[in-house]
N, C-alpha and C. Protein backbone atom coordinates (compact mmCIF):
# COMPACT_ATOMS: atom_id res chain seq x y z
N UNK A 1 125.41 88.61 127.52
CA UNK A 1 124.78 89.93 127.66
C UNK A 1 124.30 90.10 129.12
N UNK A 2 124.53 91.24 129.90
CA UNK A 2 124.16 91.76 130.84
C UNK A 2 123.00 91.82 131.27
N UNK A 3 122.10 90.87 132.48
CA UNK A 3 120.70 91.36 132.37
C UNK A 3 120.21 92.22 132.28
N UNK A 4 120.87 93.39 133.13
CA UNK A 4 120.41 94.62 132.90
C UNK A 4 120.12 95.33 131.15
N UNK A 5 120.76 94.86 130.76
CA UNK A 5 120.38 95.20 129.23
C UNK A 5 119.46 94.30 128.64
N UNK A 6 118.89 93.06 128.81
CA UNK A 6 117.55 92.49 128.19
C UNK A 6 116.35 92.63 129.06
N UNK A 7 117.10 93.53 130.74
CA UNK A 7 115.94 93.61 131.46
C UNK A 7 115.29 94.70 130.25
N UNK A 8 116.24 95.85 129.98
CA UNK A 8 115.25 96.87 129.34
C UNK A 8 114.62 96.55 127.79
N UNK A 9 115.28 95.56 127.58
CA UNK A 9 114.91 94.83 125.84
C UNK A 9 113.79 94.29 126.24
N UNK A 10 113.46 93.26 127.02
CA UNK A 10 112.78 92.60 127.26
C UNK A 10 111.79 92.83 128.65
N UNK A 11 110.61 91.94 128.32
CA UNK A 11 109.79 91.93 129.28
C UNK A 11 110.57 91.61 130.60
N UNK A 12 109.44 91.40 131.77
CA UNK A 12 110.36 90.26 132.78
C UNK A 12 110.17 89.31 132.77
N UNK A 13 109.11 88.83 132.08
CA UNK A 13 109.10 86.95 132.02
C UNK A 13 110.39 86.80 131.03
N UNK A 14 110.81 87.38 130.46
CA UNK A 14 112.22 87.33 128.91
C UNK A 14 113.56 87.24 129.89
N UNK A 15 113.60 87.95 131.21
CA UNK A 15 114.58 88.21 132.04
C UNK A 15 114.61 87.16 132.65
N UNK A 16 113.78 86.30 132.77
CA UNK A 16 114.10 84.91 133.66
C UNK A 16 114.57 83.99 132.94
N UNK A 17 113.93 84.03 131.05
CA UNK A 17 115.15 83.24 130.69
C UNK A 17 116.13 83.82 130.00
N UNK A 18 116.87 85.09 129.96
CA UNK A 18 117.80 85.06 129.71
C UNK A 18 119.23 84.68 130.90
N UNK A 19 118.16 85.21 132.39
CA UNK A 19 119.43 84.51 133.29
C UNK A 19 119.74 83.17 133.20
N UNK A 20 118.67 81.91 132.94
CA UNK A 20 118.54 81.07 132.47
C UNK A 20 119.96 80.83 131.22
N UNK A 21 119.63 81.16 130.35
CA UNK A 21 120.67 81.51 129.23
C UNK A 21 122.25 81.07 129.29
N UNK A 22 122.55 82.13 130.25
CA UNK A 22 123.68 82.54 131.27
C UNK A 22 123.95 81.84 131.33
């Protein structure tokens, strides 16, 4: 999934680990 799309799902602490994820 695109960060840009859990940036807006998610907080930004959620955005560090979904790049994490990645």
């Amino acid at each position: 999934m695109p960060r840009g799309n859990s940036r807006k799902k998610m907080p930004v602490a959620a955005t560090t680990t979904t790049t994490t994820k990645k």
